[in-house]
Protein backbone atom coordinates (compact mmCIF):
# COMPACT_ATOMS: atom_id res chain seq x y z
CA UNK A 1 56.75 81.56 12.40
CA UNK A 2 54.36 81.09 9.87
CA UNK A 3 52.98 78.17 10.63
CA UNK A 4 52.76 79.43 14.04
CA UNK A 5 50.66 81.93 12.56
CA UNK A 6 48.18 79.86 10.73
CA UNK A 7 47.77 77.53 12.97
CA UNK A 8 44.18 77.48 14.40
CA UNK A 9 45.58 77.39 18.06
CA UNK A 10 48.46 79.37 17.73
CA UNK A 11 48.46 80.39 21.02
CA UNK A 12 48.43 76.88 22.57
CA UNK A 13 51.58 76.09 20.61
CA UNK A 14 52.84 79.02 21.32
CA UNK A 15 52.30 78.54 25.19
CA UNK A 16 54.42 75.47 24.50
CA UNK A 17 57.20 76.40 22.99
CA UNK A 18 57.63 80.09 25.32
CA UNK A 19 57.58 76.91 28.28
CA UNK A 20 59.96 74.42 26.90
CA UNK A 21 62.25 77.08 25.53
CA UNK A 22 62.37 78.23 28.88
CA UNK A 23 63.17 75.34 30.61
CA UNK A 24 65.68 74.59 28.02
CA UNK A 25 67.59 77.76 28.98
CA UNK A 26 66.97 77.41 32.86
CA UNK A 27 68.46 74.24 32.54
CA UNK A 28 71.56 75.54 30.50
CA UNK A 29 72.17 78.57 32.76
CA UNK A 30 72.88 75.92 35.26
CA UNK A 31 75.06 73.96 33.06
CA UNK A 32 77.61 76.41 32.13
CA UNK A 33 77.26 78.21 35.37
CA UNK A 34 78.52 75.05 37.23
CA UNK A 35 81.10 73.74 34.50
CA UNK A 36 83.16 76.18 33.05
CA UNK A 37 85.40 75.08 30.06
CA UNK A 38 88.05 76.48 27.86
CA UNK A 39 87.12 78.04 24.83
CA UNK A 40 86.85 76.12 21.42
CA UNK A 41 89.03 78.19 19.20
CA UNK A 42 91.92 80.59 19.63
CA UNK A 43 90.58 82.73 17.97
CA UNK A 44 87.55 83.58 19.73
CA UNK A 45 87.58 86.60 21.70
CA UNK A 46 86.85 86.87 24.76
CA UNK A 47 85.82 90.11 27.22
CA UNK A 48 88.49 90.96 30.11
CA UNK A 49 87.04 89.60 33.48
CA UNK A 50 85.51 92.39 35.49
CA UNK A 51 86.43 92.66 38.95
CA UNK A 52 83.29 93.37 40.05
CA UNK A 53 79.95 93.29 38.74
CA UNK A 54 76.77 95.95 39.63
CA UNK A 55 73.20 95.16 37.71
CA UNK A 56 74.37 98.08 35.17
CA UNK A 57 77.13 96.24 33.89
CA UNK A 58 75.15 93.04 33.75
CA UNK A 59 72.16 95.21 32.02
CA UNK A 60 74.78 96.18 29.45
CA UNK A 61 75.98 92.20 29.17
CA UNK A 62 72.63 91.12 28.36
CA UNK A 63 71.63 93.72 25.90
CA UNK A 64 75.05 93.94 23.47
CA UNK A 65 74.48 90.08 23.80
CA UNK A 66 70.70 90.46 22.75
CA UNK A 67 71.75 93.13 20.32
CA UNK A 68 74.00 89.89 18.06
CA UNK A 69 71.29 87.31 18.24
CA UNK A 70 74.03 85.29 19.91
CA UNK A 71 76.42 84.98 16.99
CA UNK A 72 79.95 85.45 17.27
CA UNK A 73 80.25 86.87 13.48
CA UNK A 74 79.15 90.18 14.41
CA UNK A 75 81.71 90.98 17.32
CA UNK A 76 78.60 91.30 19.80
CA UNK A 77 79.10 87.94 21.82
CA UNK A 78 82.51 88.33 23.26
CA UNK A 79 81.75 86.33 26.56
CA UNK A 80 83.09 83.02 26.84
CA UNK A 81 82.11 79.99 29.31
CA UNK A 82 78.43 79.65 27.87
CA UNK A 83 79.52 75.84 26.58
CA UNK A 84 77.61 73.20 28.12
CA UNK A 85 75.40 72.98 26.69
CA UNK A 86 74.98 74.69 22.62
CA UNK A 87 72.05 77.17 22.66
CA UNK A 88 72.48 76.86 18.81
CA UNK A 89 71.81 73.19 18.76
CA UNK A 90 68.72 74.13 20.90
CA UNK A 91 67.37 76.10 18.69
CA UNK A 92 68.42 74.29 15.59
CA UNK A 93 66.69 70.88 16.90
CA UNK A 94 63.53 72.74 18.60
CA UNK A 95 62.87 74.55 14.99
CA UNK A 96 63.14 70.87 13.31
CA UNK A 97 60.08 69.18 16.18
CA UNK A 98 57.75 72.26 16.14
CA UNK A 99 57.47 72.00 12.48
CA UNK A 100 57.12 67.91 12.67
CA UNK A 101 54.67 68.26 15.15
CA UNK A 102 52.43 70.90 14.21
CA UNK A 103 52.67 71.01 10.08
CA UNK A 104 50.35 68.88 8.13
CA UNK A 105 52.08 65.36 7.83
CA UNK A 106 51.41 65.05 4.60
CA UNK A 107 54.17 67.89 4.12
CA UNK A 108 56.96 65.30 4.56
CA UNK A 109 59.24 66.61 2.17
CA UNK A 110 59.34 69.84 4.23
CA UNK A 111 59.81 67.80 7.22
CA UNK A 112 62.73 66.15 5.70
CA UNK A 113 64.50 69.54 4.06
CA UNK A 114 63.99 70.90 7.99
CA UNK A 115 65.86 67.81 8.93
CA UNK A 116 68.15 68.10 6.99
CA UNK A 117 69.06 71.83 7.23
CA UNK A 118 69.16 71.52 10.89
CA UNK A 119 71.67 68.11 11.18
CA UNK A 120 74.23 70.50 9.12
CA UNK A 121 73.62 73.72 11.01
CA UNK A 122 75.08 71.76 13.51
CA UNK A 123 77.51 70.19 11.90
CA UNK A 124 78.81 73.92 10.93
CA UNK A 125 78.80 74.87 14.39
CA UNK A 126 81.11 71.82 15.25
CA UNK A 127 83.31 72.86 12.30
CA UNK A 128 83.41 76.76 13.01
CA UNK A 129 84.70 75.62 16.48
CA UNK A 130 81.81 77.22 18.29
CA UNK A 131 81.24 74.11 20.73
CA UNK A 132 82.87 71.31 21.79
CA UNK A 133 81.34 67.95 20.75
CA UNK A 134 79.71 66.95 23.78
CA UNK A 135 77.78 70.64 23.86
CA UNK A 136 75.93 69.67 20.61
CA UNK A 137 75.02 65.94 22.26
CA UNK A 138 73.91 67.25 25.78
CA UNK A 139 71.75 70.07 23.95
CA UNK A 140 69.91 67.55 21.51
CA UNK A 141 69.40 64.83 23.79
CA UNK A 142 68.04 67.63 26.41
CA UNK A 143 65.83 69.13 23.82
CA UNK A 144 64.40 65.84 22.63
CA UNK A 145 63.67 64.36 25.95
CA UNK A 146 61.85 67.32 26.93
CA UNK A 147 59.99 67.89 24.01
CA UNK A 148 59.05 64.30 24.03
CA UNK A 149 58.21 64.15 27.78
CA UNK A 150 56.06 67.39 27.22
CA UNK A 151 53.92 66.49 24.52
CA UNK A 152 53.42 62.47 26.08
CA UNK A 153 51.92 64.48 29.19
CA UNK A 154 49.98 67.14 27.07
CA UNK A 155 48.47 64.42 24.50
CA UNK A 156 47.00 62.11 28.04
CA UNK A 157 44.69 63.24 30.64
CA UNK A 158 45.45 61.19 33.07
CA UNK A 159 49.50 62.53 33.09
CA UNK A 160 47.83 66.05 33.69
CA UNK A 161 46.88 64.86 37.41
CA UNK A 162 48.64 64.18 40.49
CA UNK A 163 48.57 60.32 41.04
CA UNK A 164 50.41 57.45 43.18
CA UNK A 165 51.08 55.93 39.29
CA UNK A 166 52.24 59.40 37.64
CA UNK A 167 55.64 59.55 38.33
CA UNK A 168 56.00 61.77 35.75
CA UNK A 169 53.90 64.38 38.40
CA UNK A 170 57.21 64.37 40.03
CA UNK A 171 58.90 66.52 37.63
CA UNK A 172 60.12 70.29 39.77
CA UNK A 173 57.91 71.55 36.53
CA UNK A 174 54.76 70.05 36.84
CA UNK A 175 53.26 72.89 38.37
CA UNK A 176 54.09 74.99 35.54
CA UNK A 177 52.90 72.30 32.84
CA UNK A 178 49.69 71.71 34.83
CA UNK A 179 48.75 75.90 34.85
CA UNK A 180 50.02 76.02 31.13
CA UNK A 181 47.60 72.83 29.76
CA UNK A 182 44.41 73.30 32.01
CA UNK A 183 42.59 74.39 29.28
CA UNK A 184 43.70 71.68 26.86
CA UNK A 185 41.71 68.30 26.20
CA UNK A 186 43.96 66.54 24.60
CA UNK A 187 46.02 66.48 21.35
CA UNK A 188 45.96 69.39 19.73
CA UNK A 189 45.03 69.20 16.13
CA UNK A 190 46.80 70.29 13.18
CA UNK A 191 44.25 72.59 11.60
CA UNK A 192 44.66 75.83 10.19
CA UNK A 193 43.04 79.30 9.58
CA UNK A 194 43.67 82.99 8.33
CA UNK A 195 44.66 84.75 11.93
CA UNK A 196 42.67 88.25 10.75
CA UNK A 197 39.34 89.28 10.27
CA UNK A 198 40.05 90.78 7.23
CA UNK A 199 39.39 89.90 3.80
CA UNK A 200 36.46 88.31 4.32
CA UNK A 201 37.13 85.26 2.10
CA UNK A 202 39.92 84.36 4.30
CA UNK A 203 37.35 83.61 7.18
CA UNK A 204 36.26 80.15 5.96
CA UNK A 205 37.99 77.38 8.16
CA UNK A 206 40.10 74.83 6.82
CA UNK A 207 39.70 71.07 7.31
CA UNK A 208 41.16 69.19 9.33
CA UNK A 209 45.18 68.84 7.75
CA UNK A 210 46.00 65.09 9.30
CA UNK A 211 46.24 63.25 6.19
């Protein structure tokens, strides 16, 4: 969050990431909507089915579910079905690129602790039983390719435009990219600045933080 924060076009990465978290979660909806599975551990609890469903009770769904961050620990996610693929590994992996893409590089050993912290966050949620093996491999190799797809077409103009030789124009969310990048040349740089306009010695822009 920080270095969200600090960064000097904070709301361009910011853009990005509300977008490819998005998709990222569209996409899952789908996923466990269309392949239900059994759940992980026996003793995970799950909510009796309701025999029918009105937008209160799914109001009520969504916000005890909002109201646990997700986590099981604190007896407010008591759904089950949401497997395919591991929201945790989402966010795990997609905290690991935004700071390897958008910190300094010379901050490697941050890039590496990141690394690091996030490879065993998943490896807990494989060993707590949360998800099944092949949730954690769908949701990183989902994340990845997007992420990497993304940022390919937002560092190139010429994968911002419709073309006979952009295939990649093809993509159902093109339209969204396109509207979310108009304003953007190229790649953004990783420079940095004090987000207030208070103190007053705080205004003074940073170099550029490449090397």
């Amino acid at each position: 969050m920080l270095l969200i924060i600090f960064h000097k076009h904070r709301f361009i990465v910011l853009r990005r990431i509300f977008l490819v978290m998005g998709l990222l979660y569209m996409m899952r909806s789908i996923t466990f909507y269309v392949t239900a599975l059994p759940i992980v551990s026996k003793t995970y609890y799950c909510s009796e089915k309701a025999n029918h469903t009105t937008p209160l009770i799914i109001t009520k769904r969504v916000l005890q579910l909002m109201s646990g961050f997700g986590l099981v620990i604190n007896g407010k996610h008591t759904y089950c079905g949401d497997l395919i693929f591991s929201g945790h590994t989402v966010i795990l992996v997609l905290c690991y690129l935004i700071i390897k893409e958008y910190s300094p590089k010379r901050c490697q050993p941050i890039h590496w602790l990141v690394g690091i912290t996030s490879f065993v966050g998943v490896i807990m949620i494989l060993v707590a039983h949360g998800h099944y093996t092949v949730d954690v491999i769908i949701a990183y190799w989902v994340t990845t390719r997007l992420w990497y797809i993304y940022h390919t077409m937002a560092n190139n103009v010429q994968l911002k435009q419709y073309g006979p030789n952009n295939f990649l124009a093809r993509l159902w969310w093109f339209p969204l990219f396109k509207y979310f990048e108009k304003n953007v040349g190229g790649v953004v740089p990783r420079q940095y600045d004090w987000p207030l306009p208070w103190p007053r010695r705080f205004l003074a822009k940073h170099p550029n933080r490449d090397s």
